[in-house]
C-alpha atoms as a PDB file:
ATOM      1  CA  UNK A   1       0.000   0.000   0.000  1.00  0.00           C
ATOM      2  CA  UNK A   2       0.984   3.299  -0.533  1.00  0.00           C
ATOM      3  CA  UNK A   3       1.925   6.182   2.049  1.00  0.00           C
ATOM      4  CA  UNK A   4       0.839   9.825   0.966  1.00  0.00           C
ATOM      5  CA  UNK A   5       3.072  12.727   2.130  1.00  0.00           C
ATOM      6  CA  UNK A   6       3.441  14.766   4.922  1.00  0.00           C
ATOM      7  CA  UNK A   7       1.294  15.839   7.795  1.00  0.00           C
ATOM      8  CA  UNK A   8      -1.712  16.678   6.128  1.00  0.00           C
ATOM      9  CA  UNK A   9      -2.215  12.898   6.531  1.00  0.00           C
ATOM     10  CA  UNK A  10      -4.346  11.398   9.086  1.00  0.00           C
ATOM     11  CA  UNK A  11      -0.904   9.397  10.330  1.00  0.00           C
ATOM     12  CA  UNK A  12       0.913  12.321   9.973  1.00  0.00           C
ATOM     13  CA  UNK A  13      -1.400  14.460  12.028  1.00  0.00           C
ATOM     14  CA  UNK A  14      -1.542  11.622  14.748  1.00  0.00           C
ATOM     15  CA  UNK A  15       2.204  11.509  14.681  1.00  0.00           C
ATOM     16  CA  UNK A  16       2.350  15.698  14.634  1.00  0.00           C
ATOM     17  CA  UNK A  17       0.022  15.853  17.496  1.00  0.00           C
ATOM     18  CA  UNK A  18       1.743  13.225  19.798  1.00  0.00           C
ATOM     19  CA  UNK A  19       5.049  14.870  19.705  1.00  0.00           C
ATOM     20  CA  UNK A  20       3.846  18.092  21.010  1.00  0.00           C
ATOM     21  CA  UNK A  21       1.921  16.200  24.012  1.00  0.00           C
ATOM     22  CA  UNK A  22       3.830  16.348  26.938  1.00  0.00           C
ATOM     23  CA  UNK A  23       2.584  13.167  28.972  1.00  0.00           C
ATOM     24  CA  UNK A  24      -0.633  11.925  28.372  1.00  0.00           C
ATOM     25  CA  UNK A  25      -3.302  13.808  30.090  1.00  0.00           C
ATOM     26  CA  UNK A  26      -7.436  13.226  29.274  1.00  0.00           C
ATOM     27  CA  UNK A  27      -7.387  15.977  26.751  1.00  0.00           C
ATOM     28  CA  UNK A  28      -5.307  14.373  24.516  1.00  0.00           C
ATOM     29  CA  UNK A  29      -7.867  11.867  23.936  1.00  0.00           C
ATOM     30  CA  UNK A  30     -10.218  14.729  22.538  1.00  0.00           C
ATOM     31  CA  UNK A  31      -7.341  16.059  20.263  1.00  0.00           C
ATOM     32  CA  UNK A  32      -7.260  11.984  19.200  1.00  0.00           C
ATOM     33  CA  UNK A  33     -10.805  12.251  18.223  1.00  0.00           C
ATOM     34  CA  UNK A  34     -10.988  16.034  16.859  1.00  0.00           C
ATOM     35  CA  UNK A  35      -8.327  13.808  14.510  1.00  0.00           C
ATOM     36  CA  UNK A  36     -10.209  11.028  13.610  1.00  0.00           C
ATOM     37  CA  UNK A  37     -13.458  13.293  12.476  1.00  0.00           C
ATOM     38  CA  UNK A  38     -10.929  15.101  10.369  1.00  0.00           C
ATOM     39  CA  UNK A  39     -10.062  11.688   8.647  1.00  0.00           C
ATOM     40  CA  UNK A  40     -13.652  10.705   7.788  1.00  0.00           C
ATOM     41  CA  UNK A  41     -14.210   8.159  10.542  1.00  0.00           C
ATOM     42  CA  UNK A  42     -18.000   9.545  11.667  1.00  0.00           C
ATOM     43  CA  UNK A  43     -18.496  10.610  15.214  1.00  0.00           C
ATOM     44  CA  UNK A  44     -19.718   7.485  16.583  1.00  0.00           C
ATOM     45  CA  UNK A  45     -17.253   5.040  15.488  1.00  0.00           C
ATOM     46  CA  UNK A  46     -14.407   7.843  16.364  1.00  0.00           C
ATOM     47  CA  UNK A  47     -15.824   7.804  20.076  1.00  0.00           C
ATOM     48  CA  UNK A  48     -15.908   4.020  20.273  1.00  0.00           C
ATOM     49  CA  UNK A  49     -11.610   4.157  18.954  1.00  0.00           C
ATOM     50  CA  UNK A  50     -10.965   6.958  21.638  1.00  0.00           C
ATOM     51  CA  UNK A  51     -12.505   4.757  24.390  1.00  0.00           C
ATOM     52  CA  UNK A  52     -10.897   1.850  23.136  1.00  0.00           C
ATOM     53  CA  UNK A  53      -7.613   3.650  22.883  1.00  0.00           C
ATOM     54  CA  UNK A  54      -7.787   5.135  26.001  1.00  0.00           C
ATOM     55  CA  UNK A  55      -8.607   1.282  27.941  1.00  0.00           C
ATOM     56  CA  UNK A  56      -5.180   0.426  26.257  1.00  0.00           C
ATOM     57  CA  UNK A  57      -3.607   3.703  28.711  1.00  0.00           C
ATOM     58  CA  UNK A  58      -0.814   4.228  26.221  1.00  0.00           C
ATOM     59  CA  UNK A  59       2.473   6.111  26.933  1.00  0.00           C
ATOM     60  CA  UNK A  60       4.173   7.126  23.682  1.00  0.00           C
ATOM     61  CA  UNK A  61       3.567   6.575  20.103  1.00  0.00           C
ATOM     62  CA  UNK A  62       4.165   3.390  19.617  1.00  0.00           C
ATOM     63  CA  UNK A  63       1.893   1.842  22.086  1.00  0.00           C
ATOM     64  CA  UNK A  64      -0.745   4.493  20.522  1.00  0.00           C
ATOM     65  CA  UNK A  65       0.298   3.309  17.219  1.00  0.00           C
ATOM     66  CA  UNK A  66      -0.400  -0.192  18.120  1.00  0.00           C
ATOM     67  CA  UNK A  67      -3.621   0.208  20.290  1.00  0.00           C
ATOM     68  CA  UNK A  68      -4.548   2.466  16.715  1.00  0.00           C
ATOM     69  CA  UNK A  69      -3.699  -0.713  14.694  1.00  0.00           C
ATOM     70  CA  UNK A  70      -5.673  -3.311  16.658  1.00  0.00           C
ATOM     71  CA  UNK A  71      -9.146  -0.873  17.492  1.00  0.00           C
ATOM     72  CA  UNK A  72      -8.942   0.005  13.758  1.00  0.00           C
ATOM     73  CA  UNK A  73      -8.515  -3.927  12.126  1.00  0.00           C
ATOM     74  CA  UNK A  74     -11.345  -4.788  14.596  1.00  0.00           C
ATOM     75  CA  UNK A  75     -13.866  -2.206  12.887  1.00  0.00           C
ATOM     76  CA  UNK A  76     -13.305  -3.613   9.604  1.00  0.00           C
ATOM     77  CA  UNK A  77     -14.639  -6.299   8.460  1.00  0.00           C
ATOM     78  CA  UNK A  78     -13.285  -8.793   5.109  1.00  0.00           C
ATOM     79  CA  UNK A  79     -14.305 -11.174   2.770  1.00  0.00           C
ATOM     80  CA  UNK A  80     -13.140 -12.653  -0.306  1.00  0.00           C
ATOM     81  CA  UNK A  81     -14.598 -12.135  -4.155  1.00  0.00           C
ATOM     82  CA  UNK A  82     -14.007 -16.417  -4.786  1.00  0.00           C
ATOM     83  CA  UNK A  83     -15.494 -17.405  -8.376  1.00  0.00           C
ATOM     84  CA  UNK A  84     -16.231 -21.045  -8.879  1.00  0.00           C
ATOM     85  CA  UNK A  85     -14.981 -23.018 -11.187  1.00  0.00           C
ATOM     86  CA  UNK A  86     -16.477 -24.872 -14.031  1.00  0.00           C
ATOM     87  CA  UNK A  87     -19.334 -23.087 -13.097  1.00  0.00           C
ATOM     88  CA  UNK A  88     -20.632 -19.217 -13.630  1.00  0.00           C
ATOM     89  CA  UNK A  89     -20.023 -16.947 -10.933  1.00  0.00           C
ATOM     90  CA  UNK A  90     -21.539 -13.287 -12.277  1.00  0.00           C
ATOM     91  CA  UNK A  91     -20.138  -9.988 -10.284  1.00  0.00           C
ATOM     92  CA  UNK A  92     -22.047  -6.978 -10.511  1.00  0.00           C
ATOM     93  CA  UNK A  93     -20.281  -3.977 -10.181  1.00  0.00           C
ATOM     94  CA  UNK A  94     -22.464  -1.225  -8.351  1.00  0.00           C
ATOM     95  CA  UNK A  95     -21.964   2.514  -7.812  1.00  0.00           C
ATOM     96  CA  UNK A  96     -22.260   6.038  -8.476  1.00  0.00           C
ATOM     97  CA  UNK A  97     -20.671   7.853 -11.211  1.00  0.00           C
ATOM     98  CA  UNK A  98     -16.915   8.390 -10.700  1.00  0.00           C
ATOM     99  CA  UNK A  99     -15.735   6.029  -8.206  1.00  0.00           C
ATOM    100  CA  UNK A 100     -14.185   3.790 -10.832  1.00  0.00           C
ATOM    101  CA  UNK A 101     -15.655   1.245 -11.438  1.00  0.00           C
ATOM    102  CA  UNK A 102     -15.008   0.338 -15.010  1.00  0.00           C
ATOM    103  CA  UNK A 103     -11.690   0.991 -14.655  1.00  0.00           C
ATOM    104  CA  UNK A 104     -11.597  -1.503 -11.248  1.00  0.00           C
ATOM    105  CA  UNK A 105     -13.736  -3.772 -13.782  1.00  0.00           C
ATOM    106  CA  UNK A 106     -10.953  -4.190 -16.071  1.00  0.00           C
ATOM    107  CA  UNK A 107      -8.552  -4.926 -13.209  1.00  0.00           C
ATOM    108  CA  UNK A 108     -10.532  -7.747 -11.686  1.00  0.00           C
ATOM    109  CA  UNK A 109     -10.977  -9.232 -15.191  1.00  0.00           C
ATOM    110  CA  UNK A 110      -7.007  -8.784 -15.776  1.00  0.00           C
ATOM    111  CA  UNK A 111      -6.534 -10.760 -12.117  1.00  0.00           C
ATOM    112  CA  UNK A 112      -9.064 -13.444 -12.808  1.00  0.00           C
ATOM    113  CA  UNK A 113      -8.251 -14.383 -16.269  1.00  0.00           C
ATOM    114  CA  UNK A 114      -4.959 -16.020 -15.383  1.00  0.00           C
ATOM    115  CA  UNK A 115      -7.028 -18.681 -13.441  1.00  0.00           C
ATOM    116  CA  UNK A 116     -10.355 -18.479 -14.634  1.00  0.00           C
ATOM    117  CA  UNK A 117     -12.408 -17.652 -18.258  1.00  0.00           C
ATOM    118  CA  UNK A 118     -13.597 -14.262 -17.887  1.00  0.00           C
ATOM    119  CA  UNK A 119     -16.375 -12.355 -19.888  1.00  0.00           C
ATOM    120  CA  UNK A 120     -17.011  -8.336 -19.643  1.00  0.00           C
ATOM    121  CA  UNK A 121     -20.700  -6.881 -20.143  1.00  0.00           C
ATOM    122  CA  UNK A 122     -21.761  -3.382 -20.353  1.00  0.00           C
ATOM    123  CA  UNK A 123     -24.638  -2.778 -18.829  1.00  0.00           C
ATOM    124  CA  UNK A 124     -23.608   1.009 -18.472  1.00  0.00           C
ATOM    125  CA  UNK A 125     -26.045   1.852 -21.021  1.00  0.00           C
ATOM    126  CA  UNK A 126     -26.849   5.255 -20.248  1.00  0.00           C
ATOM    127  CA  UNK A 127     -23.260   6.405 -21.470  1.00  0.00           C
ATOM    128  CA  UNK A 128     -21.659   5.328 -24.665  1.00  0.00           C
ATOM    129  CA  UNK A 129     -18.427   6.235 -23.322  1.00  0.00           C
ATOM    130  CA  UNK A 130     -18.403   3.509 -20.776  1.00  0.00           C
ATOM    131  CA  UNK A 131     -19.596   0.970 -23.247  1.00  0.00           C
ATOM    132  CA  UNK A 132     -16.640   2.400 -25.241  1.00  0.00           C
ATOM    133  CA  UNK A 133     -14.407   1.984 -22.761  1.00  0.00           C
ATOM    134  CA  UNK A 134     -15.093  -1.367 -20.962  1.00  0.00           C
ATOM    135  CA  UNK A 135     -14.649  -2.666 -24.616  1.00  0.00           C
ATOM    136  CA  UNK A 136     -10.915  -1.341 -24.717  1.00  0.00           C
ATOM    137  CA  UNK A 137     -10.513  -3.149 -21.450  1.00  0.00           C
ATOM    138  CA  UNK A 138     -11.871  -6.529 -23.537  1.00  0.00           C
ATOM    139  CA  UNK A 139      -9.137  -6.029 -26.120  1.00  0.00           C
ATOM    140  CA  UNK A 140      -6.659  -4.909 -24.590  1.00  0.00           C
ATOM    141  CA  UNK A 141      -7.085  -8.080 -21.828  1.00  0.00           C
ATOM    142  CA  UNK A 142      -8.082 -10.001 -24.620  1.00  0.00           C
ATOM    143  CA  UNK A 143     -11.774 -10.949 -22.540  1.00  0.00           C
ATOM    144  CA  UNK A 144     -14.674 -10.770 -24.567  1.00  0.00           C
ATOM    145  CA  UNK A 145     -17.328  -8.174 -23.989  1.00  0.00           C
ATOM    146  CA  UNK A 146     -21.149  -8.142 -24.639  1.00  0.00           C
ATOM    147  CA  UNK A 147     -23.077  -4.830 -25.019  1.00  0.00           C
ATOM    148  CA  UNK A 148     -25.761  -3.394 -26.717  1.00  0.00           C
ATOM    149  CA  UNK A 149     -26.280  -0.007 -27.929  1.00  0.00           C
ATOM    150  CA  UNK A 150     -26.805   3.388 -25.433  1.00  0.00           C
ATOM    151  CA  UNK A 151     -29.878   3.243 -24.667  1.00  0.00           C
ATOM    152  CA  UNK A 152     -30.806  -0.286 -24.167  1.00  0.00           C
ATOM    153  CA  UNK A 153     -32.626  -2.325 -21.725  1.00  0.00           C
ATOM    154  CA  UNK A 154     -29.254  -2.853 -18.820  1.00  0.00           C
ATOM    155  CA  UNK A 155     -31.464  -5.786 -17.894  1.00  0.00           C
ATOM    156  CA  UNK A 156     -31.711  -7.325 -21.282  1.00  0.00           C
ATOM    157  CA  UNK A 157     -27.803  -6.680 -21.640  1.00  0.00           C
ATOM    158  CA  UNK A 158     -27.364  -8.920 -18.287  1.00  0.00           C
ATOM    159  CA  UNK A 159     -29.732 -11.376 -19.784  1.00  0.00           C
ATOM    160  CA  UNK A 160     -27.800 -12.090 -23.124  1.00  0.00           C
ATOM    161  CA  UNK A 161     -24.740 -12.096 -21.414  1.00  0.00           C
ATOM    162  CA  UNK A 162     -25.393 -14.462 -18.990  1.00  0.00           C
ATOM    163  CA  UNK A 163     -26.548 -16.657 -21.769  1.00  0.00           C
ATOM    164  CA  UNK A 164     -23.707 -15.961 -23.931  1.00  0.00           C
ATOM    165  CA  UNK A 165     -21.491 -17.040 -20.488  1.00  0.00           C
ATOM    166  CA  UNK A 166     -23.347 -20.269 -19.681  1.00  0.00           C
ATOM    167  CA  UNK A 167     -22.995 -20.737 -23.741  1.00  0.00           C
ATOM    168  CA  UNK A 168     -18.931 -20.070 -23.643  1.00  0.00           C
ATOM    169  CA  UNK A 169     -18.792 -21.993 -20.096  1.00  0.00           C
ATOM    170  CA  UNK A 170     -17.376 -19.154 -18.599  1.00  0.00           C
ATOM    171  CA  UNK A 171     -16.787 -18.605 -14.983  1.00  0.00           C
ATOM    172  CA  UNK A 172     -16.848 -15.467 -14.557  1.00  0.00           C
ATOM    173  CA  UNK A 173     -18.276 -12.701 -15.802  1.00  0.00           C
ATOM    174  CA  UNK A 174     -17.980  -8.953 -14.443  1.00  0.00           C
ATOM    175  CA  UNK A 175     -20.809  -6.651 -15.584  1.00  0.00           C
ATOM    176  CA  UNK A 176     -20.562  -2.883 -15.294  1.00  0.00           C
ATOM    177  CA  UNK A 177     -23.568  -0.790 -14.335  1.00  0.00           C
ATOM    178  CA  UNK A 178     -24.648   2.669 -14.289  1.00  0.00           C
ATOM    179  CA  UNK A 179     -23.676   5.287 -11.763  1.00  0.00           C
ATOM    180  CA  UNK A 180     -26.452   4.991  -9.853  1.00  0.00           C
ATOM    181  CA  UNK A 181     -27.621   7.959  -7.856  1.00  0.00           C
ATOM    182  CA  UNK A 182     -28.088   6.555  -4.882  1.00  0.00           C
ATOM    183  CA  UNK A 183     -30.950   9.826  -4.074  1.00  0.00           C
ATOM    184  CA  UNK A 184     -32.492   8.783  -7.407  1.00  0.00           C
ATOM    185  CA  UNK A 185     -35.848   5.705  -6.885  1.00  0.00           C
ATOM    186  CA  UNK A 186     -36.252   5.821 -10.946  1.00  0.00           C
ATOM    187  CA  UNK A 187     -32.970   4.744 -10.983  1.00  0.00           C
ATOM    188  CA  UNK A 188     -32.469   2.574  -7.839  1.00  0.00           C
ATOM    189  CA  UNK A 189     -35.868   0.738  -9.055  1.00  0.00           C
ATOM    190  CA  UNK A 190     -34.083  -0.288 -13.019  1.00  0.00           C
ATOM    191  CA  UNK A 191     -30.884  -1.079 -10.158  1.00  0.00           C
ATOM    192  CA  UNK A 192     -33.342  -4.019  -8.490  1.00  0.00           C
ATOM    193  CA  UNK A 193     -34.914  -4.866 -11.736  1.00  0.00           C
ATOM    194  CA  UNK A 194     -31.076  -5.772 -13.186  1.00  0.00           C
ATOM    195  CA  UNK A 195     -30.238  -7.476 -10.428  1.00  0.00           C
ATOM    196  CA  UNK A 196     -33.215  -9.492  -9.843  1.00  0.00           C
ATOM    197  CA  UNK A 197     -32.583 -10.441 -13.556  1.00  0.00           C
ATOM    198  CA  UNK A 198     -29.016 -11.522 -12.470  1.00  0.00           C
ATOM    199  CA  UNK A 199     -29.798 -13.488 -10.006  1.00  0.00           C
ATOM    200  CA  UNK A 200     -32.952 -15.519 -11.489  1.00  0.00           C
ATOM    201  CA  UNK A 201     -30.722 -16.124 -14.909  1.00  0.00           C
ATOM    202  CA  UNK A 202     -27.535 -16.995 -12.666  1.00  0.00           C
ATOM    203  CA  UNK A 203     -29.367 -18.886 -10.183  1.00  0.00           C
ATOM    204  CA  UNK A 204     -28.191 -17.006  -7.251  1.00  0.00           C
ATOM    205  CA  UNK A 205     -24.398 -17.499  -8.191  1.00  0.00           C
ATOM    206  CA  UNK A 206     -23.939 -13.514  -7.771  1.00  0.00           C
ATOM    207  CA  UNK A 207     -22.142 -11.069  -5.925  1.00  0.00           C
ATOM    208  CA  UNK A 208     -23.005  -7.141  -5.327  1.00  0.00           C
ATOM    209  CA  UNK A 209     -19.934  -5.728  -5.217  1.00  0.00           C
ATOM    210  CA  UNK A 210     -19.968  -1.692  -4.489  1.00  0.00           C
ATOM    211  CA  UNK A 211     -17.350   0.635  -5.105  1.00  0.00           C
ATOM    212  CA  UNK A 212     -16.636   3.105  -2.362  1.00  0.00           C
ATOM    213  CA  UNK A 213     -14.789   6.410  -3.326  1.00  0.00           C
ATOM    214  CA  UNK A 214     -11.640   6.594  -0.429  1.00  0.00           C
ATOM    215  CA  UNK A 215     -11.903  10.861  -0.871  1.00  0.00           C
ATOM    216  CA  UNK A 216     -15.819  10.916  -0.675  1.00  0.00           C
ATOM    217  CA  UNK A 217     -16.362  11.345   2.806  1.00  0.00           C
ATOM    218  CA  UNK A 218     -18.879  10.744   4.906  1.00  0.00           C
ATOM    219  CA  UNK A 219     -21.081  10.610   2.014  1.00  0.00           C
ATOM    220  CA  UNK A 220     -19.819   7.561   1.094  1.00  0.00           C
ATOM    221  CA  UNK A 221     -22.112   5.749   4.404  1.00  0.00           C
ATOM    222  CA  UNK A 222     -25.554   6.841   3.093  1.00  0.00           C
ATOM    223  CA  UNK A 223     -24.646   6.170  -0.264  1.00  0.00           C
ATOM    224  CA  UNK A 224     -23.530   2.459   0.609  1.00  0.00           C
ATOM    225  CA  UNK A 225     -26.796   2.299   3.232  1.00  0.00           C
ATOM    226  CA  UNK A 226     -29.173   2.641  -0.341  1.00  0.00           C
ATOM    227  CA  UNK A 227     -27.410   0.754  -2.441  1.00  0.00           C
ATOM    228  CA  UNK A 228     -27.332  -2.035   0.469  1.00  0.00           C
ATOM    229  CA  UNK A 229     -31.019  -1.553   0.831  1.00  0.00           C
ATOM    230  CA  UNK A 230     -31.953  -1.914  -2.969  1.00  0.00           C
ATOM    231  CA  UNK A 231     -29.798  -4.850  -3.327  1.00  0.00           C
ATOM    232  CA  UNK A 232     -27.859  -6.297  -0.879  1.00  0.00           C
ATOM    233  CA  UNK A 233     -24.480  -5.537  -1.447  1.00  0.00           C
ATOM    234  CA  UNK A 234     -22.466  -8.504  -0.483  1.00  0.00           C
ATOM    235  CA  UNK A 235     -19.016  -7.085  -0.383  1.00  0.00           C
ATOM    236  CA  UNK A 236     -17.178  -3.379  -0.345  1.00  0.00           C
ATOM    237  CA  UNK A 237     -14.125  -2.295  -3.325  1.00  0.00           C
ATOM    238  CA  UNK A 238     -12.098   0.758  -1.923  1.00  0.00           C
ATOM    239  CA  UNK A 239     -11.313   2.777  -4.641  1.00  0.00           C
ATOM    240  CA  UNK A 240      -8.574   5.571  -5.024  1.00  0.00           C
ATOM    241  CA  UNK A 241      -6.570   4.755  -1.725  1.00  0.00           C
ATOM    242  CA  UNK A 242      -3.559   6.794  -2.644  1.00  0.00           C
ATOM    243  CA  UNK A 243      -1.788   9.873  -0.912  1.00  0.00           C
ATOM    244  CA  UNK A 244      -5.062  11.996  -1.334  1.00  0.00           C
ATOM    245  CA  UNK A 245      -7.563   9.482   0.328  1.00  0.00           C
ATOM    246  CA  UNK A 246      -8.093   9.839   4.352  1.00  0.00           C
ATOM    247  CA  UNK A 247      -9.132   6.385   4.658  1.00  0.00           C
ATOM    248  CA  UNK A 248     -11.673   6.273   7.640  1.00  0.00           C
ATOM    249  CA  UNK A 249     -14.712   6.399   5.561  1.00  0.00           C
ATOM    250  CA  UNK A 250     -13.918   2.769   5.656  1.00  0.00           C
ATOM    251  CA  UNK A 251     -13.972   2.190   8.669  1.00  0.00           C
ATOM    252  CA  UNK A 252     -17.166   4.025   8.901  1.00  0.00           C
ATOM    253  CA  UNK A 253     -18.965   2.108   6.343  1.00  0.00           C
ATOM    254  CA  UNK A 254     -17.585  -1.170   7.714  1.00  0.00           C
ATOM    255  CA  UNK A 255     -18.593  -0.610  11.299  1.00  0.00           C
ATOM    256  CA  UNK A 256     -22.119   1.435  10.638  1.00  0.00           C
ATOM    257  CA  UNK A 257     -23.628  -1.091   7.936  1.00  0.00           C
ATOM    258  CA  UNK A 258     -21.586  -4.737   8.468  1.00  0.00           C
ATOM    259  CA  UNK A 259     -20.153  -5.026   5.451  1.00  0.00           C
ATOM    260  CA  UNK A 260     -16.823  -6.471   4.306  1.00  0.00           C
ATOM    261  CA  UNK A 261     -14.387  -5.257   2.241  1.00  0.00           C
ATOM    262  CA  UNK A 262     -12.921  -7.497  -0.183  1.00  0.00           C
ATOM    263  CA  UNK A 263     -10.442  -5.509  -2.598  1.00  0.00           C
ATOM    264  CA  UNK A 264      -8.388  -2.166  -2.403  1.00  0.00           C
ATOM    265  CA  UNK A 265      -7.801  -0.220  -5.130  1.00  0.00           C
ATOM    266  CA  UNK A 266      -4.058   1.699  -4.830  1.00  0.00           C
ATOM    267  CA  UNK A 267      -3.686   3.386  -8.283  1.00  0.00           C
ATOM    268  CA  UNK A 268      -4.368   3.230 -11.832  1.00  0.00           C
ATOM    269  CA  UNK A 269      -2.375   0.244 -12.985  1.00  0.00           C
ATOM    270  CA  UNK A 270      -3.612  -3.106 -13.885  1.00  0.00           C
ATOM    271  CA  UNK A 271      -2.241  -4.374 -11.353  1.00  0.00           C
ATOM    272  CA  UNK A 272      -2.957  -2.229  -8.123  1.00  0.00           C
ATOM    273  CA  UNK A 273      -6.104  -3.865  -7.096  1.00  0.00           C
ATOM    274  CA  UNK A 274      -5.485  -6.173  -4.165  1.00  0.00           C
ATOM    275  CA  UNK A 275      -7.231  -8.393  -1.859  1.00  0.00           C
ATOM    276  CA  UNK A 276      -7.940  -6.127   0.825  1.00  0.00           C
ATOM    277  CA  UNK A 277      -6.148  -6.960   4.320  1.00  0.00           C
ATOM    278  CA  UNK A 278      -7.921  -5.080   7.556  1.00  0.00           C
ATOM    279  CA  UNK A 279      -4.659  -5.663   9.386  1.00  0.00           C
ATOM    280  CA  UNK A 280      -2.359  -4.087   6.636  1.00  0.00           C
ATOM    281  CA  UNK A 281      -4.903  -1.416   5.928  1.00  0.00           C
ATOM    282  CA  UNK A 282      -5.617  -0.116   9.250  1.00  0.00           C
ATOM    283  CA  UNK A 283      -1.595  -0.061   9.729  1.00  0.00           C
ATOM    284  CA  UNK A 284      -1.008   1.664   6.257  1.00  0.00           C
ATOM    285  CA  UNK A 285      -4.064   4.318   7.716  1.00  0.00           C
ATOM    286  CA  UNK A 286      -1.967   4.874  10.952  1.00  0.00           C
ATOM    287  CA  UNK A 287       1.663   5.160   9.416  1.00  0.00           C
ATOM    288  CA  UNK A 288       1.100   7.379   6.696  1.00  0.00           C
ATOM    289  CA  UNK A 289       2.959  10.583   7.111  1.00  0.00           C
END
């Protein structure tokens, strides 16, 4: 994982503040969580860290480091995107516009296809762009991609594709979706209708995976809570963890809805999408300076 720069970090304030304390007195448990509101954690879950923290009665920075580490793993919690074999496993990508989702779409397929067959479909149909672009993924991965035309039914897109899948015996196939805005019922209703589609064609073999902006915010919780609500998201991507990203909105969404996290997204290449780790992400959160 990558470290960002300087103390306009959430480690690096942590580390900033802590070597101007002299001792550890009670207030320096509200300058911990004045911190931890400042790096997107939510004022509930940064109360529960601080009291947490404070049971651990650390003395310098590495015991806060490490009582940090262990409060912060423990509000996170993973699981693991698995496709079957020799049998179709469909992921649908969820999300509102911008997170990155096509482009974290083309990176699954590029870490799948070395041990499984893979298949794209764009069922982004309200922008020909995307459709555009998931189809340079396809050819540049060399996966092939099923779309329609802008405009088109998204759940008659899912449809063929799962039949072209089951046709091809592919195991996996990825489909992109929409940007969803998650204030939006027109849109969250065509949302249930796709997935309902998925999962009837599929028989159940799916997984809602959402994409989670790391620089949104505490916006990122309410948009996760609809999204959840429409369709049951099974499992959390983190997008756009790099130097800019705060991280705690993670934690946030984690703790305040129970769901996992399964992958972390740490750039732009192919191949920085990894399996996401709650121990080595809640460490990367506190060390970065």
């Amino acid at each position: 994982m990558r470290a960002g720069g300087g103390s306009g970090t959430f480690g690096g304030r942590l580390r900033t503040w802590f070597s101007r304390a002299s001792g550890w007195r009670e207030a320096d448990f509200d300058a911990l969580e004045d911190t931890l509101l400042e790096g997107d954690f939510g004022p509930r879950l940064a109360a529960e860290i601080v009291d947490e923290v404070r049971s651990e009665r650390p003395r310098d920075w590495q015991q806060l480091q490490a009582a940090l580490v262990e409060s912060l793993q423990n509000a996170i919690a993973t699981t693991v995107v698995m496709p079957r074999r020799r049998q179709l496993t469909v992921v649908l990508m969820l999300g509102v516009n911008g997170v990155g989702k096509t482009t974290a779409l083309a990176k699954l397929a590029h870490r799948y296809r070395r041990s499984h067959t893979v298949m794209l479909a764009a069922a982004d149909t309200f922008r020909a762009a995307a459709i555009d672009q998931l189809v340079r993924h396809g050819e540049r991965l060399d996966v092939p991609v099923v779309r329609q035309g802008r405009g088109a039914d998204a759940a008659a897109v899912v449809f063929d594709a799962i039949a072209s899948a089951r046709a091809r015996a592919t195991e996996l196939l990825l489909v992109d979706t929409a940007g969803r805005m998650h204030n939006r019922t027109d849109l969250v209703a065509e949302l249930r209708k796709l997935a309902r589609v998925a999962e009837q064609r599929a028989e159940g073999a799916v997984h809602h995976l959402l994409a989670v902006d790391a620089t949104t915010g505490q916006n990122a919780v309410e948009q996760a809570r609809v999204f959840h609500d429409a369709v049951r998201v099974d499992s959390l991507l983190l997008t756009k963890f790099d130097s800019s990203a705060r991280g705690g909105t993670a934690f946030a969404v984690s703790r305040q809805l129970g769901l996992p996290f399964s992958l972390l997204g740490t750039g732009e290449g192919m191949e920085d999408l990894q399996v996401f780790d709650a121990q080595r992400f809640a460490t990367a959160v506190v060390e970065r300076e």
